[in-house]
PDB file of N, CA and C in Angstrom:
ATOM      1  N   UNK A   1      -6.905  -8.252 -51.444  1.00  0.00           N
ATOM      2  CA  UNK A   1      -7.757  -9.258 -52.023  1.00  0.00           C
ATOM      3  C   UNK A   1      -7.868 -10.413 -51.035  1.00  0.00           C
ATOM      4  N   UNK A   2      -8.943 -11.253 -50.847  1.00  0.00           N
ATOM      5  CA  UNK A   2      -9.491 -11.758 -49.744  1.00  0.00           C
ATOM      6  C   UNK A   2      -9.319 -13.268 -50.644  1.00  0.00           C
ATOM      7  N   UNK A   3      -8.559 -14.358 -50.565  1.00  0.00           N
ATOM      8  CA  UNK A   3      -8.409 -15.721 -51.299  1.00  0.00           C
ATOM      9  C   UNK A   3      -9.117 -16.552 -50.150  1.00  0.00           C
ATOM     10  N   UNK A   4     -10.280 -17.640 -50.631  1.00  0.00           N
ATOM     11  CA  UNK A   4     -11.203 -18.577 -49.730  1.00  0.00           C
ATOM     12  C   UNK A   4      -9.749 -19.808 -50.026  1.00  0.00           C
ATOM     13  N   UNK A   5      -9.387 -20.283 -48.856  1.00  0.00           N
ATOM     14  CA  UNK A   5      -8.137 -21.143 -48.804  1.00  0.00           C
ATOM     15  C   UNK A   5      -9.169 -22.889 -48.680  1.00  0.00           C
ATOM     16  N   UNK A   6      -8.720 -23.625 -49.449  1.00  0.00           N
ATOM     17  CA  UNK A   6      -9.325 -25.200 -49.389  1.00  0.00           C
ATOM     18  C   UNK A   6      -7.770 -25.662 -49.869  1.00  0.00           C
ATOM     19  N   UNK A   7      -8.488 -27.036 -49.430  1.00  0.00           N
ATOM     20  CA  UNK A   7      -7.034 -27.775 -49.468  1.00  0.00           C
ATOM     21  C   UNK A   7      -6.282 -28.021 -51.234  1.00  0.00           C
ATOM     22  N   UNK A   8      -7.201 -27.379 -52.130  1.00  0.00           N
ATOM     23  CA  UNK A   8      -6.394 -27.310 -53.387  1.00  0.00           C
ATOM     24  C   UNK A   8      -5.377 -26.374 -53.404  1.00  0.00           C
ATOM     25  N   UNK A   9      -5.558 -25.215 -52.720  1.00  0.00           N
ATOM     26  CA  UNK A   9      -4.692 -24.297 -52.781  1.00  0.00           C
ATOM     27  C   UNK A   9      -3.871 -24.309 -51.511  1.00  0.00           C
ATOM     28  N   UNK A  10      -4.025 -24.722 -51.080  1.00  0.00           N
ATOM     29  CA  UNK A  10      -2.814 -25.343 -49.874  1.00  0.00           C
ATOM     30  C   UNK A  10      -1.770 -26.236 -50.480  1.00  0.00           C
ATOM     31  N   UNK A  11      -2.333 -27.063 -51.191  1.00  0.00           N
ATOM     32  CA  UNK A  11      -1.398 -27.835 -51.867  1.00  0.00           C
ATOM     33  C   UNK A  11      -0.399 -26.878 -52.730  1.00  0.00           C
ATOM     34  N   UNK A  12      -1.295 -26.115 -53.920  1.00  0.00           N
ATOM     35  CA  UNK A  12      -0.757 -25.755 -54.457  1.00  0.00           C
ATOM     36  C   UNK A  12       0.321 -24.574 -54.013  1.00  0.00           C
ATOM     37  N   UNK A  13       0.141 -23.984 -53.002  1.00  0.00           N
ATOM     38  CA  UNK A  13       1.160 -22.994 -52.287  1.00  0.00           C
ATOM     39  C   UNK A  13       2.323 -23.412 -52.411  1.00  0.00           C
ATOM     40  N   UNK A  14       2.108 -24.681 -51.788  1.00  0.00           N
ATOM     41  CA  UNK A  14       3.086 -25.372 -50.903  1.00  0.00           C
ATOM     42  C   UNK A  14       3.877 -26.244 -52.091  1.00  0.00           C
ATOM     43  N   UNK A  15       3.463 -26.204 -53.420  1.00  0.00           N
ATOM     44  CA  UNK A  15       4.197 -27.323 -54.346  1.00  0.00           C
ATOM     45  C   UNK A  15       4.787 -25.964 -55.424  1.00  0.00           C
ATOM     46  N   UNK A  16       4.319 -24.744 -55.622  1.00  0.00           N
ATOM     47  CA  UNK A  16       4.968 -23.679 -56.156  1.00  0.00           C
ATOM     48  C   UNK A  16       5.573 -22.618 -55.222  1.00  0.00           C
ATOM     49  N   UNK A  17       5.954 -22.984 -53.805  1.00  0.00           N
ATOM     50  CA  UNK A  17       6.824 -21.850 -52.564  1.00  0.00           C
ATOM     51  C   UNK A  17       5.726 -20.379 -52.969  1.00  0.00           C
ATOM     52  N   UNK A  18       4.690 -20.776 -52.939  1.00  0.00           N
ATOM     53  CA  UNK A  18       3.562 -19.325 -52.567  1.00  0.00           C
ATOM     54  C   UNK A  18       4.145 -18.267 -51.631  1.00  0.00           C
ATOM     55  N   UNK A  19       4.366 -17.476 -51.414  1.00  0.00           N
ATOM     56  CA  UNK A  19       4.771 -16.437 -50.634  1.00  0.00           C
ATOM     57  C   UNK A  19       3.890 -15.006 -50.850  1.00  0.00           C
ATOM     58  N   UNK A  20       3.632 -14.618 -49.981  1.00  0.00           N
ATOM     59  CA  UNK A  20       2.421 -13.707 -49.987  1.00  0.00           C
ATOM     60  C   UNK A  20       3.060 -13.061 -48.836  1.00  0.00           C
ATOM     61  N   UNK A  21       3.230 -13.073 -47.604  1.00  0.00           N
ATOM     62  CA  UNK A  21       2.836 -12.823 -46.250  1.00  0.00           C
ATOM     63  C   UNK A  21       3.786 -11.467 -46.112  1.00  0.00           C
ATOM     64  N   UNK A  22       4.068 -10.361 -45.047  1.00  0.00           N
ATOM     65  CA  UNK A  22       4.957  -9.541 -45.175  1.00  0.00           C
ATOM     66  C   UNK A  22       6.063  -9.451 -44.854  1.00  0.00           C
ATOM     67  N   UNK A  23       6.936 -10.730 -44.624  1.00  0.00           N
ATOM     68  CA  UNK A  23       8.393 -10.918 -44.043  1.00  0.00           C
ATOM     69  C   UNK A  23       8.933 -11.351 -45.537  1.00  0.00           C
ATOM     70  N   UNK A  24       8.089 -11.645 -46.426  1.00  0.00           N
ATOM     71  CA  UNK A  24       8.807 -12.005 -47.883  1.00  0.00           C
ATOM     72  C   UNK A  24       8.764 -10.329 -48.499  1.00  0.00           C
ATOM     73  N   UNK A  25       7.487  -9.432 -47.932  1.00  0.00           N
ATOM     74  CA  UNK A  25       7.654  -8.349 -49.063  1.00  0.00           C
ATOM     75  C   UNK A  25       8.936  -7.173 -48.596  1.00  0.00           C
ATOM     76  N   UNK A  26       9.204  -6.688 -49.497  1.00  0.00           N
ATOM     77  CA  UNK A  26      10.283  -5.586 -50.064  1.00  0.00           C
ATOM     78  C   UNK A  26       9.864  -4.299 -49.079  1.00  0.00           C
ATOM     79  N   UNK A  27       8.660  -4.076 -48.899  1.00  0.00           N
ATOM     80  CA  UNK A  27       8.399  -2.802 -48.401  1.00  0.00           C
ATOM     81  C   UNK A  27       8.300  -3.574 -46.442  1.00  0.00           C
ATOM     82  N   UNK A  28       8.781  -4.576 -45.718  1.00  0.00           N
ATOM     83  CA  UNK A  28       7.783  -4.740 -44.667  1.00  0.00           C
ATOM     84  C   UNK A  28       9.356  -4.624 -44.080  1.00  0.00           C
ATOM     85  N   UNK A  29       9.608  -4.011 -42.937  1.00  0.00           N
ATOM     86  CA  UNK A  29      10.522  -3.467 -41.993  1.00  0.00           C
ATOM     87  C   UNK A  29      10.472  -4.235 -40.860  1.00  0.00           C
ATOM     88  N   UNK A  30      11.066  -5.172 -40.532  1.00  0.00           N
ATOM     89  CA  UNK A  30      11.075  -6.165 -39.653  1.00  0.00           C
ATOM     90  C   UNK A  30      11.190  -5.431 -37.782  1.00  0.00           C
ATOM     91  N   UNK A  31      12.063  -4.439 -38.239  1.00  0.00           N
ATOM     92  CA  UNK A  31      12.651  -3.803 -37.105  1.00  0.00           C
ATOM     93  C   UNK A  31      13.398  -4.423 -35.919  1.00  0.00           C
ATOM     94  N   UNK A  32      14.099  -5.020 -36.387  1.00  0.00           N
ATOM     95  CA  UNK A  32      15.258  -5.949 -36.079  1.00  0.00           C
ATOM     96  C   UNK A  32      16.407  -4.955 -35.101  1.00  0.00           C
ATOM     97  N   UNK A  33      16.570  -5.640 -33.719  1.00  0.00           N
ATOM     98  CA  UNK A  33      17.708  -4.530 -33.234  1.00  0.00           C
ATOM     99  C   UNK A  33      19.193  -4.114 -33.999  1.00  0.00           C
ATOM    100  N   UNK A  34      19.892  -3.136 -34.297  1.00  0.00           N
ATOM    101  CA  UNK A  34      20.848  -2.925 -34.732  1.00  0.00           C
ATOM    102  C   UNK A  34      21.887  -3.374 -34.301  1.00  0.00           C
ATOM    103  N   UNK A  35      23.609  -3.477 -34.247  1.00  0.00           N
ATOM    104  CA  UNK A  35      24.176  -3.871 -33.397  1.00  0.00           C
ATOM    105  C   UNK A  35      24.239  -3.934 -31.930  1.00  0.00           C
ATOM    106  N   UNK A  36      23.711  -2.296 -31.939  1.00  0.00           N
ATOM    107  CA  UNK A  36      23.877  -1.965 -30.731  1.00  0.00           C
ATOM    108  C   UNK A  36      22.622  -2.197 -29.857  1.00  0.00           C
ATOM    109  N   UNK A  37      21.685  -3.073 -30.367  1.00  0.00           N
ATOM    110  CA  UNK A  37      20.721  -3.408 -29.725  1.00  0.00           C
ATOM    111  C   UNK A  37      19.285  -2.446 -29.792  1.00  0.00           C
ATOM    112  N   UNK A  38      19.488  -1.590 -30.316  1.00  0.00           N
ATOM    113  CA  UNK A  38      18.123  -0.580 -30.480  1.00  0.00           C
ATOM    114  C   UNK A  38      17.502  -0.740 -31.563  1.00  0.00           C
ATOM    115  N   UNK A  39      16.256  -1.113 -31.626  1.00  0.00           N
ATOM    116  CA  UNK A  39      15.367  -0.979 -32.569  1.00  0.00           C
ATOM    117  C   UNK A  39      14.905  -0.032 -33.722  1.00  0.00           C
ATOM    118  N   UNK A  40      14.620   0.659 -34.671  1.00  0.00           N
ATOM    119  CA  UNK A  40      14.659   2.003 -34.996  1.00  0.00           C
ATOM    120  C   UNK A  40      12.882   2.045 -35.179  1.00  0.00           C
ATOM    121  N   UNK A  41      12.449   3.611 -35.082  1.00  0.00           N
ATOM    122  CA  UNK A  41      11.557   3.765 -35.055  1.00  0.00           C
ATOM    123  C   UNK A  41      10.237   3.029 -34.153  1.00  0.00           C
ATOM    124  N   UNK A  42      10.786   2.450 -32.958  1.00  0.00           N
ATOM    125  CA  UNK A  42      10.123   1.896 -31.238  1.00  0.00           C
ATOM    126  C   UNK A  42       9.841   0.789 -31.911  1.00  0.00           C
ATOM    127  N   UNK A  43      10.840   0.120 -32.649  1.00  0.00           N
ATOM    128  CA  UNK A  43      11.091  -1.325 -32.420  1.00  0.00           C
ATOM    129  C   UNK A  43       9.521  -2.465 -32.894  1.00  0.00           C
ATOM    130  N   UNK A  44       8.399  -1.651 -33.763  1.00  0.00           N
ATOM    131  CA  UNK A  44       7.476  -2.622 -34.298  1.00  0.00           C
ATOM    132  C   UNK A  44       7.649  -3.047 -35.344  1.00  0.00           C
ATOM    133  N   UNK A  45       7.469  -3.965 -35.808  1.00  0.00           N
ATOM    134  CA  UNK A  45       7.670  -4.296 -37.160  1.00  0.00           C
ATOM    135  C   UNK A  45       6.239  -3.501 -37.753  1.00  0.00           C
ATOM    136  N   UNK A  46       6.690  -2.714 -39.205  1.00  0.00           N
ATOM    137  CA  UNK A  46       5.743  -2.111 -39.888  1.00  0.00           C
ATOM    138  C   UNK A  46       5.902  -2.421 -41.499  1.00  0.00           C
ATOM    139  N   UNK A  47       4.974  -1.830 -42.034  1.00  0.00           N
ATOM    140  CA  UNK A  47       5.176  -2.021 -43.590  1.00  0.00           C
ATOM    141  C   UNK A  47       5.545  -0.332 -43.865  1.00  0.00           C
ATOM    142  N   UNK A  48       6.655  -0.108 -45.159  1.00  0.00           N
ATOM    143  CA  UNK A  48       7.302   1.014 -44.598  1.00  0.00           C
ATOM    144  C   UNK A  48       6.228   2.035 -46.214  1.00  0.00           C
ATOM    145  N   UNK A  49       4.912   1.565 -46.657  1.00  0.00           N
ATOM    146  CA  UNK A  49       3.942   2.330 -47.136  1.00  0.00           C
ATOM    147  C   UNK A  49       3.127   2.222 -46.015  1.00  0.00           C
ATOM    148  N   UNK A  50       2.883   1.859 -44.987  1.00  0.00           N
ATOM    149  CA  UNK A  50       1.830   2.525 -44.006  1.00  0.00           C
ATOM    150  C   UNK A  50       0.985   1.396 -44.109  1.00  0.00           C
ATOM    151  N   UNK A  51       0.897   0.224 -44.629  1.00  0.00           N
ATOM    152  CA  UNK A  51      -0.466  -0.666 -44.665  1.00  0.00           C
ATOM    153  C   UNK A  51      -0.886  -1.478 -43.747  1.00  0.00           C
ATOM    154  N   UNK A  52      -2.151  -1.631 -42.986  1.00  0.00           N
ATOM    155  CA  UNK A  52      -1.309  -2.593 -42.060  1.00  0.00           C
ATOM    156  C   UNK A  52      -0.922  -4.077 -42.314  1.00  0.00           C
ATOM    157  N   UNK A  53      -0.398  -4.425 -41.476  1.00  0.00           N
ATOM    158  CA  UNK A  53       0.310  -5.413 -41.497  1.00  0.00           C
ATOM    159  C   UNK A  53      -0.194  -7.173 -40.607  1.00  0.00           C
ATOM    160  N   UNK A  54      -0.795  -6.937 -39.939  1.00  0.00           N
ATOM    161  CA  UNK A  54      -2.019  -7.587 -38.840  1.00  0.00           C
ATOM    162  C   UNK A  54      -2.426  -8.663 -39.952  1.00  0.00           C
ATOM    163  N   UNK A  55      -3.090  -8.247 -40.791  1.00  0.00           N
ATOM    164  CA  UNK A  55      -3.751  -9.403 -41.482  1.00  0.00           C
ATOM    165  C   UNK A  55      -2.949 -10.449 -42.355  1.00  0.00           C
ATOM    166  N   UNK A  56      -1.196  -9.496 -42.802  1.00  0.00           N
ATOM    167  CA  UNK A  56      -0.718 -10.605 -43.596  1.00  0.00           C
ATOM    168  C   UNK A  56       0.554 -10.852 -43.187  1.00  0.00           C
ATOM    169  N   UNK A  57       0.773 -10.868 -41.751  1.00  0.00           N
ATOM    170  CA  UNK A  57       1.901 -11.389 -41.659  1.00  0.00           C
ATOM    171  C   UNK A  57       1.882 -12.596 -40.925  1.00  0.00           C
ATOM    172  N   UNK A  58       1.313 -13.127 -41.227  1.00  0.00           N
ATOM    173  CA  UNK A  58       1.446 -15.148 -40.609  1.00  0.00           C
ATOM    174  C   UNK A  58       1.490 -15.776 -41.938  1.00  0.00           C
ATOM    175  N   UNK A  59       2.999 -16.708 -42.228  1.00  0.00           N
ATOM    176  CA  UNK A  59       3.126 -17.544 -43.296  1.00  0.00           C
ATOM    177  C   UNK A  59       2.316 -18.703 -43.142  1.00  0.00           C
ATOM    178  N   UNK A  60       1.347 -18.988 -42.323  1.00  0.00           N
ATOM    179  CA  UNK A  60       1.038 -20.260 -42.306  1.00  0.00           C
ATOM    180  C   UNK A  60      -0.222 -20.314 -42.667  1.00  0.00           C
ATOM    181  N   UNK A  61      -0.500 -21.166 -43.849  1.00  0.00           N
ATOM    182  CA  UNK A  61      -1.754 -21.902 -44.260  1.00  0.00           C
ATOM    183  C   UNK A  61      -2.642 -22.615 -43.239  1.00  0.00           C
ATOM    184  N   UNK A  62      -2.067 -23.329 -42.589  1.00  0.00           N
ATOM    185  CA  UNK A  62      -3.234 -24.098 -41.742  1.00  0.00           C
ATOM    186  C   UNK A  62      -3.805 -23.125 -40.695  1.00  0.00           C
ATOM    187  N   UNK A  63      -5.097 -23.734 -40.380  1.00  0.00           N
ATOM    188  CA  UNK A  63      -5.916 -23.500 -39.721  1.00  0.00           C
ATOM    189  C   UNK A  63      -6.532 -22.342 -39.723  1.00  0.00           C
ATOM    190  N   UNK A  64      -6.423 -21.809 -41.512  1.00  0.00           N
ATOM    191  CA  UNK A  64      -7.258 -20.469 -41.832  1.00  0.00           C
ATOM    192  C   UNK A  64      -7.736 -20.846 -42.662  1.00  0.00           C
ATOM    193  N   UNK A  65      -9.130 -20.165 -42.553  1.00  0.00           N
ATOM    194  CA  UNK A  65     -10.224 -20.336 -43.809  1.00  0.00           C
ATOM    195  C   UNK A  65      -9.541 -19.194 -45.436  1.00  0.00           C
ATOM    196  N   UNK A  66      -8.900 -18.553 -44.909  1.00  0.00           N
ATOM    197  CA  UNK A  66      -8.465 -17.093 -46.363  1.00  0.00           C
ATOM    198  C   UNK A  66      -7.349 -16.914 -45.922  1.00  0.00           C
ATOM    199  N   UNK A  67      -6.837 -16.443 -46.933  1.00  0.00           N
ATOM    200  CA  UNK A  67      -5.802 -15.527 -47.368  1.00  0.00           C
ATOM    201  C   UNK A  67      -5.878 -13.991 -47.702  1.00  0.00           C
ATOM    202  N   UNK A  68      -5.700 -12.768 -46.964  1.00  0.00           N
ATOM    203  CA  UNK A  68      -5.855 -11.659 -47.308  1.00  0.00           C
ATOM    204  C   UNK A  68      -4.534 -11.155 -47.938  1.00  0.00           C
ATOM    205  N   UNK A  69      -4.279 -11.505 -49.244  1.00  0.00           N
ATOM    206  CA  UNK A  69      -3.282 -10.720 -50.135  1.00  0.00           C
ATOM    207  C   UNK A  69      -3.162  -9.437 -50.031  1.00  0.00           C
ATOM    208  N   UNK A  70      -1.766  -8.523 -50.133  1.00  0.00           N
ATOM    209  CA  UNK A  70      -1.754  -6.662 -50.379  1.00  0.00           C
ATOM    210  C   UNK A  70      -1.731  -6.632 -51.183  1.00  0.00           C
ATOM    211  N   UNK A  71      -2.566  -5.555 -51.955  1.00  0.00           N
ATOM    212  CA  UNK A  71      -1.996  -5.189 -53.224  1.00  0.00           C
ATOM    213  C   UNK A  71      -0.435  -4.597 -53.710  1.00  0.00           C
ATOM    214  N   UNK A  72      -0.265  -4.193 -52.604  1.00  0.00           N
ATOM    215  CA  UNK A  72       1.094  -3.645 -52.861  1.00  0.00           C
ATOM    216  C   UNK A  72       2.635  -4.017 -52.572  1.00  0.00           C
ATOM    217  N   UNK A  73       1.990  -5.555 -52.485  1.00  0.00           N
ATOM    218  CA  UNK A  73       3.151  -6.686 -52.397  1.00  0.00           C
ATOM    219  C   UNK A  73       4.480  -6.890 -53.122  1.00  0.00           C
ATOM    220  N   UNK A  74       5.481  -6.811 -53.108  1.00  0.00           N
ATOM    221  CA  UNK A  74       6.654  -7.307 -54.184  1.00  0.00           C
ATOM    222  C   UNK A  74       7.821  -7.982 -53.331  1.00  0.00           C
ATOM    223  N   UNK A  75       7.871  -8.882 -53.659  1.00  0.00           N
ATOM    224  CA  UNK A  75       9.292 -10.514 -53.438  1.00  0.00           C
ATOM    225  C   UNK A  75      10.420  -9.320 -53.507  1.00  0.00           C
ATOM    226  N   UNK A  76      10.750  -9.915 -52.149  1.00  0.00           N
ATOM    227  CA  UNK A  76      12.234  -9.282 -51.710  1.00  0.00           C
ATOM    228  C   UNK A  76      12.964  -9.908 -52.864  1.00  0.00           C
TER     229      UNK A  76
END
């Protein structure tokens, strides 16, 4: 879902901790090195249903006109 961002809803993000983006969701695989320093699966961060990930992983409101929400989002 495609949200037109104005400064009402900037506010409001930011006064109810809005979280949308894919480092908050449950399914998004950071791919973080292990102890031993290796990445798993060549080390990209992915979403681990296949979606991409390009459009919603920047937490930051400013200096975007939208918000492209997943549908298949859920809070770690």
């Amino acid at each position: 879902m495609i949200q037109h961002l104005d400064d009402r809803l900037r506010e409001e993000a930011r006064r109810y901790r809005l979280v949308f983006a894919c480092p908050d969701c449950a399914s998004f695989d950071p791919a973080e090195p292990d102890r031993d320093g290796v990445a798993p699966a060549g080390g990209a961060p992915r979403c681990s249903l296949g979606f991409p990930i390009a459009p919603h992983l920047s937490q930051d409101l400013e200096g975007r006109d939208e918000i492209v929400f997943c549908k298949a989002f859920e809070l770690r």
